[in-house]
PDB file of N, CA and C in Angstrom:
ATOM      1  N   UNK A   1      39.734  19.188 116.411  1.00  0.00           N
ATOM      2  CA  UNK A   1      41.054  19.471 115.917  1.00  0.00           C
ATOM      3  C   UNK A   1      41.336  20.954 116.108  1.00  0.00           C
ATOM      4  N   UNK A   2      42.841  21.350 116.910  1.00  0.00           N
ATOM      5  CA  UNK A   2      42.694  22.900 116.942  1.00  0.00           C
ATOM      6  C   UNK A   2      43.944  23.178 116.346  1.00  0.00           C
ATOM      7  N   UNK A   3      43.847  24.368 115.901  1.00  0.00           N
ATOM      8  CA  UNK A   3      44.906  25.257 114.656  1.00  0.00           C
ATOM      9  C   UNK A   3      45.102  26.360 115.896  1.00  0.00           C
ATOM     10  N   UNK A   4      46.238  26.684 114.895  1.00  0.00           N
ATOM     11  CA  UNK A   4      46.790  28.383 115.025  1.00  0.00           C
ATOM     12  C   UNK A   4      46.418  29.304 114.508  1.00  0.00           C
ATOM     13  N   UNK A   5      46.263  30.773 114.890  1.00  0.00           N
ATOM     14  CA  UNK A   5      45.922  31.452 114.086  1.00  0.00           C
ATOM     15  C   UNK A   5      46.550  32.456 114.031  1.00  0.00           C
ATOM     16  N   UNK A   6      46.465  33.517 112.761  1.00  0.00           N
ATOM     17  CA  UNK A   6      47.500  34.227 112.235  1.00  0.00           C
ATOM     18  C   UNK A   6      47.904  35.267 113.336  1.00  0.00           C
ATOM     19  N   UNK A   7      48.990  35.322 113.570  1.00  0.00           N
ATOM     20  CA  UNK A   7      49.215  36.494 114.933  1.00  0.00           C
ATOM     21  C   UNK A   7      49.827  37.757 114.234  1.00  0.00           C
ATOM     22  N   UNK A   8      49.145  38.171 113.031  1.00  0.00           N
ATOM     23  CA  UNK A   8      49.484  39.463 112.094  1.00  0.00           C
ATOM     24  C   UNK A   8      48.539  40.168 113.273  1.00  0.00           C
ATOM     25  N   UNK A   9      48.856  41.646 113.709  1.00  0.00           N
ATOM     26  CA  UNK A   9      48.260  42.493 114.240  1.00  0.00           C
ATOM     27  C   UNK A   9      48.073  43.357 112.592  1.00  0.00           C
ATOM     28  N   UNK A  10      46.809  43.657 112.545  1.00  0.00           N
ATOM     29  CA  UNK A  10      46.130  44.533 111.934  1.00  0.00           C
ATOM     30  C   UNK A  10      46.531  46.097 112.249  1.00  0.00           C
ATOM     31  N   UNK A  11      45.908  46.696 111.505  1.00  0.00           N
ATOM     32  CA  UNK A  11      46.053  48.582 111.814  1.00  0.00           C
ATOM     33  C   UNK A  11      45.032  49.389 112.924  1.00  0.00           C
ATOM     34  N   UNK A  12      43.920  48.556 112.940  1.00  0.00           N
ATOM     35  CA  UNK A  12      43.104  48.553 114.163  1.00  0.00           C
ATOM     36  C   UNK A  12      43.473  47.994 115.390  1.00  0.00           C
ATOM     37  N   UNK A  13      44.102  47.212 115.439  1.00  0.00           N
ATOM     38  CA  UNK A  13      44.361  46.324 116.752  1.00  0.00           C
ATOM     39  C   UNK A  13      44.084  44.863 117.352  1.00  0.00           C
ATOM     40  N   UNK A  14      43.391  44.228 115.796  1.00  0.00           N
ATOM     41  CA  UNK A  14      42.964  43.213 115.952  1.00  0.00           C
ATOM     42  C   UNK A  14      43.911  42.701 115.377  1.00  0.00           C
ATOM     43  N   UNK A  15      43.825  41.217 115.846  1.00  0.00           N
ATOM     44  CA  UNK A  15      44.710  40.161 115.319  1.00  0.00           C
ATOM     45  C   UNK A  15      43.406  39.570 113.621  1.00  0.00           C
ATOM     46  N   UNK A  16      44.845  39.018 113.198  1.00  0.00           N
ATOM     47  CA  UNK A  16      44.069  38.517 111.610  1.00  0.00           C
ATOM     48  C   UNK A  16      43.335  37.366 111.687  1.00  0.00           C
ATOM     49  N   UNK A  17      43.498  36.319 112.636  1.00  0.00           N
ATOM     50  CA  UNK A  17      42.655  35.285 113.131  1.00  0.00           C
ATOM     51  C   UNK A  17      42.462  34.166 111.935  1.00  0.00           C
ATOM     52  N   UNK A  18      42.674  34.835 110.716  1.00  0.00           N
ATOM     53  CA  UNK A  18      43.086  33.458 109.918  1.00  0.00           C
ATOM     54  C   UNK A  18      43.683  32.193 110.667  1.00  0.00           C
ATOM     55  N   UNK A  19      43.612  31.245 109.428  1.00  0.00           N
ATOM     56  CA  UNK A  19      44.870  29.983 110.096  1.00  0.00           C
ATOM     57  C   UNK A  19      45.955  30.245 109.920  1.00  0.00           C
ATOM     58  N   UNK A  20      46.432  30.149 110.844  1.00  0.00           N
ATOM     59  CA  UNK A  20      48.465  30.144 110.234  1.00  0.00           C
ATOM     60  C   UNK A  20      48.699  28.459 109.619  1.00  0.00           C
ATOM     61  N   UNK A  21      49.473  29.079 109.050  1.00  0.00           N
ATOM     62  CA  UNK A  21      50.536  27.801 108.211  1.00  0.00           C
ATOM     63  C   UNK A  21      51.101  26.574 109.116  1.00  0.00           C
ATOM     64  N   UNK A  22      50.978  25.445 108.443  1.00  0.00           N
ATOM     65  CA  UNK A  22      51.830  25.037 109.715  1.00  0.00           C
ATOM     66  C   UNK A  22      52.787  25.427 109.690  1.00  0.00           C
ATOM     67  N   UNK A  23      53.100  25.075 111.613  1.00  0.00           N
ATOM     68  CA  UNK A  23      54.361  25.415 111.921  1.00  0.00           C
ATOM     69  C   UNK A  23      55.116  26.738 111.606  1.00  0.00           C
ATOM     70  N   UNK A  24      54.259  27.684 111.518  1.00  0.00           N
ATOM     71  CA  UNK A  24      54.407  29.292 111.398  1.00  0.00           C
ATOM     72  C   UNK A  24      53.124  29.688 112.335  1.00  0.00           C
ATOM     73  N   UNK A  25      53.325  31.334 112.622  1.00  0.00           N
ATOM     74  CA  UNK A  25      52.753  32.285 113.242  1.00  0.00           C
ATOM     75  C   UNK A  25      52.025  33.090 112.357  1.00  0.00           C
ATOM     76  N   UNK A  26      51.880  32.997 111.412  1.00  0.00           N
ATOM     77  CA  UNK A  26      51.173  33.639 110.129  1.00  0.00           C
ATOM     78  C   UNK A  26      50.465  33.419 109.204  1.00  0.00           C
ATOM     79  N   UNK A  27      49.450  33.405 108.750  1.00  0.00           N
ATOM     80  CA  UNK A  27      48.809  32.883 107.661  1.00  0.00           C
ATOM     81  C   UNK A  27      49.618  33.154 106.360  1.00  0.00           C
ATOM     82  N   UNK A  28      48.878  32.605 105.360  1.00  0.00           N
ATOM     83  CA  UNK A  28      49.893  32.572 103.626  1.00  0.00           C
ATOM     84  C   UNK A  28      50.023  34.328 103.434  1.00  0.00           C
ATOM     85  N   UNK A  29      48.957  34.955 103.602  1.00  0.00           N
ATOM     86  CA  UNK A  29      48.828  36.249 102.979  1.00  0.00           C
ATOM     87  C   UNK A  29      49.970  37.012 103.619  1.00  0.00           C
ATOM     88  N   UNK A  30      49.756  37.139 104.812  1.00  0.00           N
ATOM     89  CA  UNK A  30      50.465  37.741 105.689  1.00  0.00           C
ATOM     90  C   UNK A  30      52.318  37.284 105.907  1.00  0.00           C
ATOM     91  N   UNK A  31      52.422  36.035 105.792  1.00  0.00           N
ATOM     92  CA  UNK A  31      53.786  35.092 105.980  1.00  0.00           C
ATOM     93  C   UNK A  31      54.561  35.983 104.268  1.00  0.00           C
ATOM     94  N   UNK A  32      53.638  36.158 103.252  1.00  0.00           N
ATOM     95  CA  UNK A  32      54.045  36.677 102.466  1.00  0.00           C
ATOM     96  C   UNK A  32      54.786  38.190 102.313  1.00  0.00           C
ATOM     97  N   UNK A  33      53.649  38.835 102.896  1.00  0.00           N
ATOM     98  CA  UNK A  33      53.599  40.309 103.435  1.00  0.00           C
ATOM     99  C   UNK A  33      55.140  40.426 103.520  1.00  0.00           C
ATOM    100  N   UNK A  34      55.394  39.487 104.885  1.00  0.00           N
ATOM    101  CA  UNK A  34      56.417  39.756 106.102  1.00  0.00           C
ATOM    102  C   UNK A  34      57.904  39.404 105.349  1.00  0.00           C
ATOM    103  N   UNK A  35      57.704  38.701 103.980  1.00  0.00           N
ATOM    104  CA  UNK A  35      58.519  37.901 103.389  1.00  0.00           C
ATOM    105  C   UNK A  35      59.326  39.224 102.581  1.00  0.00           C
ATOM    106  N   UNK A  36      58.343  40.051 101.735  1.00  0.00           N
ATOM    107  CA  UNK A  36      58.311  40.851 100.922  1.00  0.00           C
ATOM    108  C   UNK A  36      58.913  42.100 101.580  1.00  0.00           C
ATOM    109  N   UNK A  37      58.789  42.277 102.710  1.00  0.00           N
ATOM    110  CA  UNK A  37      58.546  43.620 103.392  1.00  0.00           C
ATOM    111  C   UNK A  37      60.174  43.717 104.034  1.00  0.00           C
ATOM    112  N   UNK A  38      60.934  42.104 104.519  1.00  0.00           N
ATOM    113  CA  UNK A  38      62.227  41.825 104.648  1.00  0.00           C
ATOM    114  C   UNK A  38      62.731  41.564 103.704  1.00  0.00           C
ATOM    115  N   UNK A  39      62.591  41.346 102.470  1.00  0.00           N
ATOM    116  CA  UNK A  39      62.985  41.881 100.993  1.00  0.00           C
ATOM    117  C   UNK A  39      63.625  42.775 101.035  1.00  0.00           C
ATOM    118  N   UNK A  40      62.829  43.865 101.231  1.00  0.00           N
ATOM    119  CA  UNK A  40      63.113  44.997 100.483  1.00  0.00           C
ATOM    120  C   UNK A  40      63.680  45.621 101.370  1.00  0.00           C
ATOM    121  N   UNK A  41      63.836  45.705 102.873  1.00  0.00           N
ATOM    122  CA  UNK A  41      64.532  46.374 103.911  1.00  0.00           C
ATOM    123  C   UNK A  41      65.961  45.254 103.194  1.00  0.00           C
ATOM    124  N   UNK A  42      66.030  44.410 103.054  1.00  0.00           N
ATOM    125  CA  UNK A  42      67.479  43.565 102.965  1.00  0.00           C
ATOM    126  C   UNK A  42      68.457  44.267 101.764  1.00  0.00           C
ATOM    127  N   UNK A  43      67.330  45.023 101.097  1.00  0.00           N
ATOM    128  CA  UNK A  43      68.139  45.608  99.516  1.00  0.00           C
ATOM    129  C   UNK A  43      68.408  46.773  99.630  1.00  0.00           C
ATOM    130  N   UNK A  44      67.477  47.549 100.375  1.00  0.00           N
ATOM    131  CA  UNK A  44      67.871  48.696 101.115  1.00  0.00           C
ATOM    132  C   UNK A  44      68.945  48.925 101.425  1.00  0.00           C
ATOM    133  N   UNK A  45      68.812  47.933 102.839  1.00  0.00           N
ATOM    134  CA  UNK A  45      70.472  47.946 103.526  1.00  0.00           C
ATOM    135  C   UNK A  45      71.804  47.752 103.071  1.00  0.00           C
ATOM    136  N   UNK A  46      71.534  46.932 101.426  1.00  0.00           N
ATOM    137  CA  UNK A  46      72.778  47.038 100.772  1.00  0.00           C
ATOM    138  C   UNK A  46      73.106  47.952  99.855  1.00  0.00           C
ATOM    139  N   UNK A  47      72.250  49.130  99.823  1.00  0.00           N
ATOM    140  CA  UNK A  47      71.528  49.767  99.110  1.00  0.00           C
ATOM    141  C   UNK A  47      71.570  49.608  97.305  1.00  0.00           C
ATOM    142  N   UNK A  48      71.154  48.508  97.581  1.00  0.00           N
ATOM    143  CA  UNK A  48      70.345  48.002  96.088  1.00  0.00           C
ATOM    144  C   UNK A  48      69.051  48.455  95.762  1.00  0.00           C
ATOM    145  N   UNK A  49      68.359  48.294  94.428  1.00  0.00           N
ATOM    146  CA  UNK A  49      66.650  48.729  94.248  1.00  0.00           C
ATOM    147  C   UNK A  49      66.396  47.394  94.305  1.00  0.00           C
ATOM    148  N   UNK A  50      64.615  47.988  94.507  1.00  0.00           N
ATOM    149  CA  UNK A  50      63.728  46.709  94.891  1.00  0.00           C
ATOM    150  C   UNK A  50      62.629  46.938  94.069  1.00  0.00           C
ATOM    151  N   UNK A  51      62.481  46.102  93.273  1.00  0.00           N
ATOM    152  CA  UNK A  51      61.493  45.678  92.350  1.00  0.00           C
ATOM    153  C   UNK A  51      60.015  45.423  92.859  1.00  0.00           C
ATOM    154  N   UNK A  52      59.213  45.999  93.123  1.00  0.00           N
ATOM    155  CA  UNK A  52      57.918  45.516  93.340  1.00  0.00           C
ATOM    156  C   UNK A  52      57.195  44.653  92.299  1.00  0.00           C
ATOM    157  N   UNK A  53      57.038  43.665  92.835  1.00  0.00           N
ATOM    158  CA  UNK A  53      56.419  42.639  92.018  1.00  0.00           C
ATOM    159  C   UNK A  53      54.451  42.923  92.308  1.00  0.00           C
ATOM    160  N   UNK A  54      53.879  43.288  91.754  1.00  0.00           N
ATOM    161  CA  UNK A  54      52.684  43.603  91.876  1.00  0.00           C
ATOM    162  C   UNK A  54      52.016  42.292  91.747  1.00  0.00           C
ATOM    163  N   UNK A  55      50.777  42.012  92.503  1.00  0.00           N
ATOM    164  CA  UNK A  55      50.121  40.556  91.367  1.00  0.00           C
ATOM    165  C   UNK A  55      49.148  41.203  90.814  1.00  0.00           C
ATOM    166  N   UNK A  56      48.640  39.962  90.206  1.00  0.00           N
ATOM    167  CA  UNK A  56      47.180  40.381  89.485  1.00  0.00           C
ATOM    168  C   UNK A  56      46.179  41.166  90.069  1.00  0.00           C
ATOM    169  N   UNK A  57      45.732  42.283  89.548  1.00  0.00           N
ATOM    170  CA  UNK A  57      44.823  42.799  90.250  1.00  0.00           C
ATOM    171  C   UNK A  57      43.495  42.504  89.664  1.00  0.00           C
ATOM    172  N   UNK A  58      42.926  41.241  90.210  1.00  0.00           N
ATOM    173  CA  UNK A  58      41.825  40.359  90.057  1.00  0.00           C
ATOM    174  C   UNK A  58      40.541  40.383  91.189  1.00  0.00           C
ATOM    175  N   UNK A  59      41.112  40.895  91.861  1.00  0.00           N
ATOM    176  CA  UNK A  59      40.149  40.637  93.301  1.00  0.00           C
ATOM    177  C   UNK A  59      40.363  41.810  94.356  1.00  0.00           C
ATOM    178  N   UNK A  60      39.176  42.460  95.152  1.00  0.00           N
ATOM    179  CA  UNK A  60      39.680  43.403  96.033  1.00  0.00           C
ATOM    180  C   UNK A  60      40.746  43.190  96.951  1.00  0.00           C
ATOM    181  N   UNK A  61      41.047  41.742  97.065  1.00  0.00           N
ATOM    182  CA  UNK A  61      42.006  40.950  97.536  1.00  0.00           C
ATOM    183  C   UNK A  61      43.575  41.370  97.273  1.00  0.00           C
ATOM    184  N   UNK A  62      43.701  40.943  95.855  1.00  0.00           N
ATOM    185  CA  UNK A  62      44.976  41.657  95.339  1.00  0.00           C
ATOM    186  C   UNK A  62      45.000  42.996  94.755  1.00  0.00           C
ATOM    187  N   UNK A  63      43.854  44.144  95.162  1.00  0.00           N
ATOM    188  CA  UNK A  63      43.678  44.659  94.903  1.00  0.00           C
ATOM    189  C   UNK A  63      44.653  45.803  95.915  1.00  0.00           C
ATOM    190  N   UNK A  64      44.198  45.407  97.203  1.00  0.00           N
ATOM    191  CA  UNK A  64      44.572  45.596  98.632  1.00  0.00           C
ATOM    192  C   UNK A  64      45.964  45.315  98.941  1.00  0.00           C
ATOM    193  N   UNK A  65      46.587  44.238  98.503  1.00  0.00           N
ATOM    194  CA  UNK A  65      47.772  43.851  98.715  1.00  0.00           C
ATOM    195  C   UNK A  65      48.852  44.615  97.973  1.00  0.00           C
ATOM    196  N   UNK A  66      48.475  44.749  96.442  1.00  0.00           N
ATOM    197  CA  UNK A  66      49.264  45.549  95.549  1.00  0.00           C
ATOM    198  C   UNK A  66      49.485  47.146  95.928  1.00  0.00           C
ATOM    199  N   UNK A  67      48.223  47.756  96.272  1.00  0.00           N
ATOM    200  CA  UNK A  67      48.827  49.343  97.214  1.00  0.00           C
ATOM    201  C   UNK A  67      49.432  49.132  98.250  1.00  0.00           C
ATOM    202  N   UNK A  68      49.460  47.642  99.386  1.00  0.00           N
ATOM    203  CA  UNK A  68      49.876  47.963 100.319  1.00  0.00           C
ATOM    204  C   UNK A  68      51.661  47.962  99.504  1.00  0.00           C
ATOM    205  N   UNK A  69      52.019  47.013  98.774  1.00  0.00           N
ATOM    206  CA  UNK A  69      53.526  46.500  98.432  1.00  0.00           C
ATOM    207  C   UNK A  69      53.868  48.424  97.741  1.00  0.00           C
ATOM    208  N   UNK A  70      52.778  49.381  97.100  1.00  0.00           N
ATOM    209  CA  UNK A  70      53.384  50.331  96.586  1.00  0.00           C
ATOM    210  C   UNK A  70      53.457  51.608  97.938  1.00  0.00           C
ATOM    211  N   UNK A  71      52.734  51.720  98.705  1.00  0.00           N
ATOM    212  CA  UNK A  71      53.091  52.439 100.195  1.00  0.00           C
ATOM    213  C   UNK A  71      54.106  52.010 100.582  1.00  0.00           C
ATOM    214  N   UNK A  72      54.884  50.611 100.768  1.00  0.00           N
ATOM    215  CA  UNK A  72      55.760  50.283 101.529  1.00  0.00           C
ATOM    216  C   UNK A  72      56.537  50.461 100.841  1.00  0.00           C
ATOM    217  N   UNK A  73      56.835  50.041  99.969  1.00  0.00           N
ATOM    218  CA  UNK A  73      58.248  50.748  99.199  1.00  0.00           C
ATOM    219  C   UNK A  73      58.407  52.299  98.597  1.00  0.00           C
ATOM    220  N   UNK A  74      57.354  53.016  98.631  1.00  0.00           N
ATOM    221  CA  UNK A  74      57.323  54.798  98.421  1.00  0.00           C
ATOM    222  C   UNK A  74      57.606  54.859 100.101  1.00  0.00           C
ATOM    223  N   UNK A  75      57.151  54.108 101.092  1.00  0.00           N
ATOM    224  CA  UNK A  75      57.946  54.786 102.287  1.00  0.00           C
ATOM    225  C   UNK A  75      58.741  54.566 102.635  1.00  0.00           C
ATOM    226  N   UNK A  76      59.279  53.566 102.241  1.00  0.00           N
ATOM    227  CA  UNK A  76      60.820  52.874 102.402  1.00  0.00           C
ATOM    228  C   UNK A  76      62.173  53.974 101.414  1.00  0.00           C
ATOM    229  N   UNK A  77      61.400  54.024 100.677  1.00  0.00           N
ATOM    230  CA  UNK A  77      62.018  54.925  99.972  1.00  0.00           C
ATOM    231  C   UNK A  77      62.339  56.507 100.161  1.00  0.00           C
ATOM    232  N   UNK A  78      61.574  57.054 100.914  1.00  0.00           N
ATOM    233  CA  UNK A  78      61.667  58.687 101.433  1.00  0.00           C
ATOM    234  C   UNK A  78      62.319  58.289 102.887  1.00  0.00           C
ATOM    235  N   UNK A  79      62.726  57.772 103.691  1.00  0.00           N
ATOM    236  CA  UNK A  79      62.951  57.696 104.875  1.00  0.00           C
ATOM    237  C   UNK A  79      64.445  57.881 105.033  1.00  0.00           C
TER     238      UNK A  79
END
């Protein structure tokens, strides 16, 4: 049986190689990322604020995800 896999390019240059979702190009983590990240450019552009929703910081997992959501909106924000 063959899958897809996540076609997130990394900061190194590698692809994320997870599974993607069906019928997406992205895995959950990442499909999220991309979800969040056109969020907040969409509120921008109307120039509304954007709420960062942090999750639990339970795991180096969401540990990782929660600085990335506070970089992207402190750089979204100075630009």
């Amino acid at each position: 049986m063959s899958f897809k896999y996540c076609q997130h390019v990394k900061e190194n240059g590698t692809l994320c190689r997870s599974a993607a979702l069906r019928g997406r190009d992205y895995c959950y983590f990442h499909l999220r990322l991309r979800g969040r990240r056109m969020g907040m450019a969409q509120a921008r552009a109307r120039g509304e604020r954007w709420r960062v929703q942090l999750p639990a910081l339970e795991d180096m997992h969401a540990v990782q995800a929660g600085l990335m959501q506070v970089l992207c909106a402190g750089h979204r924000q100075h630009r």
